[in-house]
C-alpha atoms as a PDB file:
ATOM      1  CA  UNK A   1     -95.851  33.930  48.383  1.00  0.00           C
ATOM      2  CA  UNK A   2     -96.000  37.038  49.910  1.00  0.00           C
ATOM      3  CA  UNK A   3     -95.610  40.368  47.895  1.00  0.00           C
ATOM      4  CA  UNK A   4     -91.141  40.791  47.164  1.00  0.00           C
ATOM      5  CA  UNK A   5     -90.929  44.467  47.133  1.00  0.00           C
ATOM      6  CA  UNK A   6     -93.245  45.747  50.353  1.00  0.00           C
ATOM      7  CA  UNK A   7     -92.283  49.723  49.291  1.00  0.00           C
ATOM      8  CA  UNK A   8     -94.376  48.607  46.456  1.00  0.00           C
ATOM      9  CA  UNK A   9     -97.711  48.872  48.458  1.00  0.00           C
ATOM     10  CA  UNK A  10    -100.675  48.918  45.812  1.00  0.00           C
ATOM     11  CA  UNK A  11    -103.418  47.971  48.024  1.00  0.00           C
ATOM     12  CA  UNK A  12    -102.715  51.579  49.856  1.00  0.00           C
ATOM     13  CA  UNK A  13    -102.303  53.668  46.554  1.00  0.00           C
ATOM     14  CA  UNK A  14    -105.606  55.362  46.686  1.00  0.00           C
ATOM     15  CA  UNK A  15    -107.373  55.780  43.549  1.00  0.00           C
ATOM     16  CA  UNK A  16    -106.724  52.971  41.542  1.00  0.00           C
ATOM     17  CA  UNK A  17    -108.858  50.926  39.281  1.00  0.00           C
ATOM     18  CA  UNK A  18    -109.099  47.100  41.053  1.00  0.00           C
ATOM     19  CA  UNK A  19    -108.074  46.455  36.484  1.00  0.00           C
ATOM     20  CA  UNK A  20    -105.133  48.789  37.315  1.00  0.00           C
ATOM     21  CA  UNK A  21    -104.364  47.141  40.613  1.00  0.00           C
ATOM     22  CA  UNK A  22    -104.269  43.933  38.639  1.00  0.00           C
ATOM     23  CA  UNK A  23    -102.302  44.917  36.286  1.00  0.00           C
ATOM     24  CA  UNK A  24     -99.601  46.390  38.487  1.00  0.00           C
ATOM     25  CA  UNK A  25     -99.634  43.053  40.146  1.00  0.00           C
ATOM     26  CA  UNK A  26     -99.297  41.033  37.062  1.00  0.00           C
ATOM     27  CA  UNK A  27     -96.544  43.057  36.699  1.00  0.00           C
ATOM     28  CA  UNK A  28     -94.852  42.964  39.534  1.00  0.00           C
ATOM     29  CA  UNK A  29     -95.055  39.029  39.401  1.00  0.00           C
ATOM     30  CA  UNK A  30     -93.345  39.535  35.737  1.00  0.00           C
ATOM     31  CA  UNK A  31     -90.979  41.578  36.900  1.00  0.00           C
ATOM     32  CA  UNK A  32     -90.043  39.480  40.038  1.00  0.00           C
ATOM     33  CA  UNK A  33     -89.579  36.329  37.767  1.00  0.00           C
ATOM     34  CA  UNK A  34     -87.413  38.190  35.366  1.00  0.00           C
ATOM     35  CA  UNK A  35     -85.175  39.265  37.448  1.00  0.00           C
ATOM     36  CA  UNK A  36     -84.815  35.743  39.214  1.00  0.00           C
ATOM     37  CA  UNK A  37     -84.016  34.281  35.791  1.00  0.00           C
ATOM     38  CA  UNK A  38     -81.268  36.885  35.329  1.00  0.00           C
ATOM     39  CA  UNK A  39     -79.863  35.702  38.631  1.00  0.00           C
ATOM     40  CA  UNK A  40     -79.926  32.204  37.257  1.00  0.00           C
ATOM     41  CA  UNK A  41     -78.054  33.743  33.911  1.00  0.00           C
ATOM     42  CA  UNK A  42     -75.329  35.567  35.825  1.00  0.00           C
ATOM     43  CA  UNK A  43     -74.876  31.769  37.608  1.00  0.00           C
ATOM     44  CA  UNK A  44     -74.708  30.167  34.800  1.00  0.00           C
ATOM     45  CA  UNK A  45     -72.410  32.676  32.988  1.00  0.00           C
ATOM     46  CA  UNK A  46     -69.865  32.665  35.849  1.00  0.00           C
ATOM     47  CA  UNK A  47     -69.866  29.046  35.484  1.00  0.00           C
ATOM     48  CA  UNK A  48     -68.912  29.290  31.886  1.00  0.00           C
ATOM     49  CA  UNK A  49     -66.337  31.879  32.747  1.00  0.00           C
ATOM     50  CA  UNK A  50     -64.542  29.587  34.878  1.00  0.00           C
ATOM     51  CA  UNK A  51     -64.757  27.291  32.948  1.00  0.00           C
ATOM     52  CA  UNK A  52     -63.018  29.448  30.126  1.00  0.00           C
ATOM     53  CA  UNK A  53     -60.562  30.441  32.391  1.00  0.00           C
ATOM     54  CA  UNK A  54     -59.366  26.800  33.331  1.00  0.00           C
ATOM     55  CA  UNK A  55     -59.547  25.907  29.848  1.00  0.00           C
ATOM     56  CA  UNK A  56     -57.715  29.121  29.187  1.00  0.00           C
ATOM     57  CA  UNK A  57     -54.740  27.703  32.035  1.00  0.00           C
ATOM     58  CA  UNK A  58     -54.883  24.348  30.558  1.00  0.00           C
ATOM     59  CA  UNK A  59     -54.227  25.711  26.959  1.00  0.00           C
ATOM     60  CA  UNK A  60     -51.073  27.773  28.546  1.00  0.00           C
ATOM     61  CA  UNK A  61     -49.657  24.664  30.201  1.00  0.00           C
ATOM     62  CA  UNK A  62     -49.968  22.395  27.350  1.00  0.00           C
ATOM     63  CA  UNK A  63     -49.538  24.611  24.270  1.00  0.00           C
ATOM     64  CA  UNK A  64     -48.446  28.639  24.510  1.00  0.00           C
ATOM     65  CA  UNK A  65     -45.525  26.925  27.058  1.00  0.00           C
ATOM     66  CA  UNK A  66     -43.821  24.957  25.458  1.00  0.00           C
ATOM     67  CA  UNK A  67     -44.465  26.950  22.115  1.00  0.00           C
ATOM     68  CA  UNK A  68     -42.367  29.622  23.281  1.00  0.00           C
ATOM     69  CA  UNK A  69     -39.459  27.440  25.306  1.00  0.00           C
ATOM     70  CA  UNK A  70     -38.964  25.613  21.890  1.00  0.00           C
ATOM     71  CA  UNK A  71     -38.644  29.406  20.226  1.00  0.00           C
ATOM     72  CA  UNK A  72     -36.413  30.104  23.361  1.00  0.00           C
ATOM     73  CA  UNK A  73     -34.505  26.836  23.025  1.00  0.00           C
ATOM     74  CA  UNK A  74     -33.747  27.191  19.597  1.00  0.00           C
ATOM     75  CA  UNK A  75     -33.249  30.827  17.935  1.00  0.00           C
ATOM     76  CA  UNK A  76     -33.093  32.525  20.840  1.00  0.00           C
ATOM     77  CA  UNK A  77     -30.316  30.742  22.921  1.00  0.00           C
ATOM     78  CA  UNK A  78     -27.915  30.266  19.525  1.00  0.00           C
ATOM     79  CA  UNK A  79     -28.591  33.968  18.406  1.00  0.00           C
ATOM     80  CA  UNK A  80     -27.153  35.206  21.504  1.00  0.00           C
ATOM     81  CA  UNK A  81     -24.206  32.809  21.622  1.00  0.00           C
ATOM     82  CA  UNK A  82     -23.795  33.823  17.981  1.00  0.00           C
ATOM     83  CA  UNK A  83     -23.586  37.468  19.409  1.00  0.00           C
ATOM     84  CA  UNK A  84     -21.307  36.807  22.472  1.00  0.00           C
ATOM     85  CA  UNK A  85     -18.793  34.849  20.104  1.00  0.00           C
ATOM     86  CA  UNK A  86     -18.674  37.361  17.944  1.00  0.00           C
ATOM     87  CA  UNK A  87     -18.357  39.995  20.637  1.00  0.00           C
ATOM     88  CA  UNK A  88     -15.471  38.309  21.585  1.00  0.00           C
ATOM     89  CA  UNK A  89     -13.862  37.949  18.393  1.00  0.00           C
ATOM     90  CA  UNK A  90     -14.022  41.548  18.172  1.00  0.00           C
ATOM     91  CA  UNK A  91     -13.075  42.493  21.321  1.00  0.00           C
ATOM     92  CA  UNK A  92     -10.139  39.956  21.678  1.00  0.00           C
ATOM     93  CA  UNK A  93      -8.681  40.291  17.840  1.00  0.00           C
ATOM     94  CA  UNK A  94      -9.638  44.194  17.280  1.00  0.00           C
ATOM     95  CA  UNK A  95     -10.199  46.528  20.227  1.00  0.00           C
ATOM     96  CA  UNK A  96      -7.711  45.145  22.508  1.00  0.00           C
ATOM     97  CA  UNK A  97      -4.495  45.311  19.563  1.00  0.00           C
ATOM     98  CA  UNK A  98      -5.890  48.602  18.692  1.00  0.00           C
ATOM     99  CA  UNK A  99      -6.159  50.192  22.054  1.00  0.00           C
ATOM    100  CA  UNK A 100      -2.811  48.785  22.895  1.00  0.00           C
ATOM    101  CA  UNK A 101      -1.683  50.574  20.147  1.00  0.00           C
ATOM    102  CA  UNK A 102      -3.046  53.113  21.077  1.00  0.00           C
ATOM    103  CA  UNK A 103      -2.116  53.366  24.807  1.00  0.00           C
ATOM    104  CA  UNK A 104       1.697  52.086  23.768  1.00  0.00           C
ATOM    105  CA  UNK A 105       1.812  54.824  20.614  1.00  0.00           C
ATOM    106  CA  UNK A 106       0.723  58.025  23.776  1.00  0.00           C
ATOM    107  CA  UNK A 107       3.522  56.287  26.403  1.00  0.00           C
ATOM    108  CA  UNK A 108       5.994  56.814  23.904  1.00  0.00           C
ATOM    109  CA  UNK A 109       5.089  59.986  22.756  1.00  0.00           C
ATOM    110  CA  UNK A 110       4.929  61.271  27.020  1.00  0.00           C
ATOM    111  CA  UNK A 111       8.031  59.961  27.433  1.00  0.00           C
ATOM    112  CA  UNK A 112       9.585  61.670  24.357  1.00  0.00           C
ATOM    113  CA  UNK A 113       7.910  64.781  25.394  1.00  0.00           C
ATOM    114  CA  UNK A 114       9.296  63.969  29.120  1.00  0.00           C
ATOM    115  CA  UNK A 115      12.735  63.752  28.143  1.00  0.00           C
ATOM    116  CA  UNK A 116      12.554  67.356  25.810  1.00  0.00           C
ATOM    117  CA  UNK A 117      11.207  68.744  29.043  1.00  0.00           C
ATOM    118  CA  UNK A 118      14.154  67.334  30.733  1.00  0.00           C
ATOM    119  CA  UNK A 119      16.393  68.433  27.957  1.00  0.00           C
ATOM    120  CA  UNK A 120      17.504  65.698  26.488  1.00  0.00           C
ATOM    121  CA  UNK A 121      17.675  64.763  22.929  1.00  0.00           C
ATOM    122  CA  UNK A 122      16.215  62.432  20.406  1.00  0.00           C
ATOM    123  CA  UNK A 123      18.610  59.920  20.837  1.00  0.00           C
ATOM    124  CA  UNK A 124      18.467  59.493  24.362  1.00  0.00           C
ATOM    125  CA  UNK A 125      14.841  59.594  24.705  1.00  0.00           C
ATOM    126  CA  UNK A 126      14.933  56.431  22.299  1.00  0.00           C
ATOM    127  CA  UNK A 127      17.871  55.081  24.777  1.00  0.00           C
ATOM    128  CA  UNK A 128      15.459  55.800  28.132  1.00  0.00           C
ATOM    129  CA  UNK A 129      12.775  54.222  25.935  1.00  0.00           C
ATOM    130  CA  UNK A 130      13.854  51.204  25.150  1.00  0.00           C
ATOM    131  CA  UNK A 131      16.384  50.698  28.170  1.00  0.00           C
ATOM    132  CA  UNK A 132      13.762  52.032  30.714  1.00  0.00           C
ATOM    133  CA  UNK A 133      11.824  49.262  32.476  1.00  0.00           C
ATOM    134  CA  UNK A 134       7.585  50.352  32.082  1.00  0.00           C
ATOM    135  CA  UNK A 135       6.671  51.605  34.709  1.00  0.00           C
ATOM    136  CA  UNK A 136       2.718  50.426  35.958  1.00  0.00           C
ATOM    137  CA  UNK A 137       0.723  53.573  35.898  1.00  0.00           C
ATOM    138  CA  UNK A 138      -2.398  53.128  37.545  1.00  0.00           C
ATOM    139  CA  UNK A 139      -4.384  55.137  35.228  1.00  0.00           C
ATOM    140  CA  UNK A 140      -3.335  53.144  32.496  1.00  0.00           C
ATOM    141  CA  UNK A 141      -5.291  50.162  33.864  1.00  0.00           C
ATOM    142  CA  UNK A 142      -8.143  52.335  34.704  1.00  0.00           C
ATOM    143  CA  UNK A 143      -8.395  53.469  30.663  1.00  0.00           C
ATOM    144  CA  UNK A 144      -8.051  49.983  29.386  1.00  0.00           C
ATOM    145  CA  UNK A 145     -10.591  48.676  32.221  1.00  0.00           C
ATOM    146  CA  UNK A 146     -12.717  51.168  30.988  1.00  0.00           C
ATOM    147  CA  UNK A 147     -12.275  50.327  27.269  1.00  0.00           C
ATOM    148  CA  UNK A 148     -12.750  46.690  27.391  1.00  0.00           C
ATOM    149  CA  UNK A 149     -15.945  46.976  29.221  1.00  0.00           C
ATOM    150  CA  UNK A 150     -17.441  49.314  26.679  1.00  0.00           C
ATOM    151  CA  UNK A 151     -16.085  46.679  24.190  1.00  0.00           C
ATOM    152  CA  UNK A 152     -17.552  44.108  26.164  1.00  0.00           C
ATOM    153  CA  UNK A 153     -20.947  46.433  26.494  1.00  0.00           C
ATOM    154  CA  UNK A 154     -20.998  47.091  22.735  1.00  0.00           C
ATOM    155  CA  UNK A 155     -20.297  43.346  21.781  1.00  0.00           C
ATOM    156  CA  UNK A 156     -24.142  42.369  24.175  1.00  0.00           C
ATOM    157  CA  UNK A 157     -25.573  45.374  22.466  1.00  0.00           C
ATOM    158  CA  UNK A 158     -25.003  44.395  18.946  1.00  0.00           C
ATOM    159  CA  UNK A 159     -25.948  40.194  19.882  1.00  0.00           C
ATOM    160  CA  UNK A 160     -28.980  42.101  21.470  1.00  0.00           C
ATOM    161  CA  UNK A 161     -29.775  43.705  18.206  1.00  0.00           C
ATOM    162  CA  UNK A 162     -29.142  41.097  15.652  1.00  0.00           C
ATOM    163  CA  UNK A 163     -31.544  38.476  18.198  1.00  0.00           C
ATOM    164  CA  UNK A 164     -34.257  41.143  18.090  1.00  0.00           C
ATOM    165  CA  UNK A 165     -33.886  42.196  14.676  1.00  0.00           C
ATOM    166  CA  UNK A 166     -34.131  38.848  12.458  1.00  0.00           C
ATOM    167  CA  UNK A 167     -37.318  37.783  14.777  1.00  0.00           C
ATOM    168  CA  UNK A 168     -39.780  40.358  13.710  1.00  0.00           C
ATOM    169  CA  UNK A 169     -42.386  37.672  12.552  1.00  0.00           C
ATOM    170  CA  UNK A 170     -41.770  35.448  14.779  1.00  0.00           C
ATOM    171  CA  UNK A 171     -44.389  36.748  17.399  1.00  0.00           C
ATOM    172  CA  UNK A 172     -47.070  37.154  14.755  1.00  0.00           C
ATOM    173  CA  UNK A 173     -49.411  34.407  14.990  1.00  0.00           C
ATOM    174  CA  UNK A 174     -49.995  31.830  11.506  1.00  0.00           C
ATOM    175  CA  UNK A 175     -53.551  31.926  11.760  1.00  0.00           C
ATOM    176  CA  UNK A 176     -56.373  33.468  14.052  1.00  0.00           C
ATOM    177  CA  UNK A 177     -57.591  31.678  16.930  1.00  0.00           C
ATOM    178  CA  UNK A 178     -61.252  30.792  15.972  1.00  0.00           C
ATOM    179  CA  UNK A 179     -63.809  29.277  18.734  1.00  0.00           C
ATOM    180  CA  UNK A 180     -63.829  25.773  19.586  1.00  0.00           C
ATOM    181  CA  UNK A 181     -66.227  23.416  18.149  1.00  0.00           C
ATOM    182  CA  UNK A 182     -68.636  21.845  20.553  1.00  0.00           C
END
């Protein structure tokens, strides 16, 4: 076997001991064999590591998986269809009478103020009101458009909210992982 490192020249160093020249040899040779059993390590620990890793994938597939679909399946799904019902309720029994109160209590009070402007009195302006067909205003639609969606926008928010909220410890782990027994 012929010398691994020919930089390392010892037979031209001038003014070494032949001991000294031994010695440098010896290790050399340990030096070479070390470091060819740390390539053999490295092998062997990549080996391991994939290994680990397709034991890792395996784990996923058969445990984390369906771990968190059954989670998914059932708090997850029902919280938010709690929250969307209830969104609903709120939007169809609460915002929409009160912002059609709202809208129909400001039409009457423009027309009122319409028919001052046009100088007639109280008694007409109830007379236009109620014999007065509505007329569609197309800013109207806009503002009630507008109203239901942020009704509709606040309903996902709070069903958002009250999913996130009463699943704190639900992503803590029971008990640490420890290492597989062999």
């Amino acid at each position: 076997m012929g010398d691994p490192n020919p930089i390392l020249d010892w037979e031209g160093i001038v003014g070494l001991s032949r001991k000294r020249k031994k010695e440098l040899h010896r290790l050399q040779s340990d030096a070479t064999k070390l470091w060819e059993a740390q390539q053999v390590l490295v092998g062997d620990a990549a080996t391991v590591a994939r290994e680990a890793g397709r034991q890792l994938g395996n784990f996923n597939r058969e445990q984390v998986i369906p771990t968190v679909q059954n989670v998914y399946e059932n708090r997850v799904v029902p919280a938010v269809d709690r929250g969307v019902k209830f969104s609903k309720h709120i939007v169809d029994d609460r915002v929409v009478p009160a912002v059609g109160g709202a809208i129909g209590t400001a039409l009457t009070a423009w027309d009122i103020a319409n028919a001052k402007r046009n100088g007639r009195g109280r008694a007409n302006t109830v007379q236009l009101v109620a014999a007065a067909p509505e007329k569609k205003r197309r800013g109207v639609g806009t503002v009630i458009a507008i109203v239901l969606g942020v009704g509709a926008a606040v309903g996902v928010l709070f069903a958002a909210w009250q999913t996130l909220r009463a699943d704190d410890e639900l992503w803590v782990a029971d008990d640490p992982l420890s290492a597989p027994e062999a």
